[in-house]
Protein backbone atom coordinates (compact mmCIF):
# COMPACT_ATOMS: atom_id res chain seq x y z
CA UNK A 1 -16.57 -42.73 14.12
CA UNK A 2 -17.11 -44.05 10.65
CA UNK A 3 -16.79 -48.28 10.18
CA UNK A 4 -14.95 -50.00 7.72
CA UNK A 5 -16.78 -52.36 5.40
CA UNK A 6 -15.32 -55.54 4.49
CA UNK A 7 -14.69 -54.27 1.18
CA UNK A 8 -12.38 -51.29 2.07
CA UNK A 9 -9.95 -53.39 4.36
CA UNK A 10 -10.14 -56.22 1.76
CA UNK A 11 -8.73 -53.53 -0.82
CA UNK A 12 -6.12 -52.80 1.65
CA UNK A 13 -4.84 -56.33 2.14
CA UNK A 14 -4.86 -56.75 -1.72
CA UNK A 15 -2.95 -53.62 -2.45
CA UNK A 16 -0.33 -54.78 0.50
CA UNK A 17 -0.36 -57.89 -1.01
CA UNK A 18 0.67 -56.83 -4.57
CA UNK A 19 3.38 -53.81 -3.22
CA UNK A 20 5.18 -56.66 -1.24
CA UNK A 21 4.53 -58.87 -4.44
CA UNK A 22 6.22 -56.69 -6.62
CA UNK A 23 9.29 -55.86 -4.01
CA UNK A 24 9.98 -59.81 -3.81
CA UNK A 25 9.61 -60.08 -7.89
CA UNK A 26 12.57 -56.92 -8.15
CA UNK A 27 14.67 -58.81 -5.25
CA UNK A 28 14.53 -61.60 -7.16
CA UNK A 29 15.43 -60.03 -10.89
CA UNK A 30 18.05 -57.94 -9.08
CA UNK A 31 19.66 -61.26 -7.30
CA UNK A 32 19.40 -63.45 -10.80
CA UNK A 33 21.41 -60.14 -12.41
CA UNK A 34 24.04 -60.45 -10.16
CA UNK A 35 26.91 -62.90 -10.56
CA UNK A 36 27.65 -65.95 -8.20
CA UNK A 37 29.76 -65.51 -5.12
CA UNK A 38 31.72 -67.65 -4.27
CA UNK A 39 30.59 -66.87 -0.16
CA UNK A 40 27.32 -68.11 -1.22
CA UNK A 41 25.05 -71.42 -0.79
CA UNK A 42 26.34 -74.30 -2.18
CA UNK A 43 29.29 -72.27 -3.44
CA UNK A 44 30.61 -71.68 0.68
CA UNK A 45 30.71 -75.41 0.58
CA UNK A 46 32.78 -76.01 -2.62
CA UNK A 47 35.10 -73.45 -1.95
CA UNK A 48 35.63 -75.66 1.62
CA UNK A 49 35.93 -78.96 0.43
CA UNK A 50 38.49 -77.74 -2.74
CA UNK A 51 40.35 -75.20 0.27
CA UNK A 52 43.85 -76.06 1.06
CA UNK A 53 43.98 -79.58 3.08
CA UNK A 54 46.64 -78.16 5.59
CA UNK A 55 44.21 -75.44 6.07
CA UNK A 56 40.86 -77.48 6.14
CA UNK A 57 41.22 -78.32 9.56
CA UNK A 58 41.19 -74.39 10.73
CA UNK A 59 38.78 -73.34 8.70
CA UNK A 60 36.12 -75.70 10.04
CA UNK A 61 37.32 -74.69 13.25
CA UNK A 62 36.92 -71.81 13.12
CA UNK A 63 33.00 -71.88 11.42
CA UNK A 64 32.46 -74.10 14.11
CA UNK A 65 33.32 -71.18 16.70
CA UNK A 66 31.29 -68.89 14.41
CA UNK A 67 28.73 -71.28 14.93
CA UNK A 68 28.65 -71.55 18.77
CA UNK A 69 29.51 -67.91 19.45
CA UNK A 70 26.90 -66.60 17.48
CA UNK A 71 24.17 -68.59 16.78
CA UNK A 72 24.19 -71.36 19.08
CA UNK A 73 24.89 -69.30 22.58
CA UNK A 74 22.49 -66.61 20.91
């Protein structure tokens, strides 16, 4: 059975390293390329605050149900 040296698994780790590197760099030119949604980050919470007030009340209920049906009770 032929041993690794130290040098073969530390080539390993660094070419690992620089695939998942260079995934996470295309992810993130391929998000900035995209436009804004309006279902996203800070956006989710504009669009709630400037939704309908006789509909305000519903939609928070209903992310709160989202909420405890699927993450909290998870």
């Amino acid at each position: 059975m032929t041993t690794y040296k130290h040098t073969q698994i530390g080539y390993l780790m660094l070419s690992v390293t620089l695939a998942v590197l260079a995934f996470f760099a295309w992810a993130y030119s391929t998000a900035l390329a995209e436009p804004a949604s309006v279902d996203s980050g800070p956006n989710f919470a504009v669009w709630i605050t400037e939704s309908n007030p006789k509909l305000k009340n519903e939609v928070v209920k209903s992310i709160e149900k989202f909420i405890t049906t699927y993450l909290i009770n998870f």
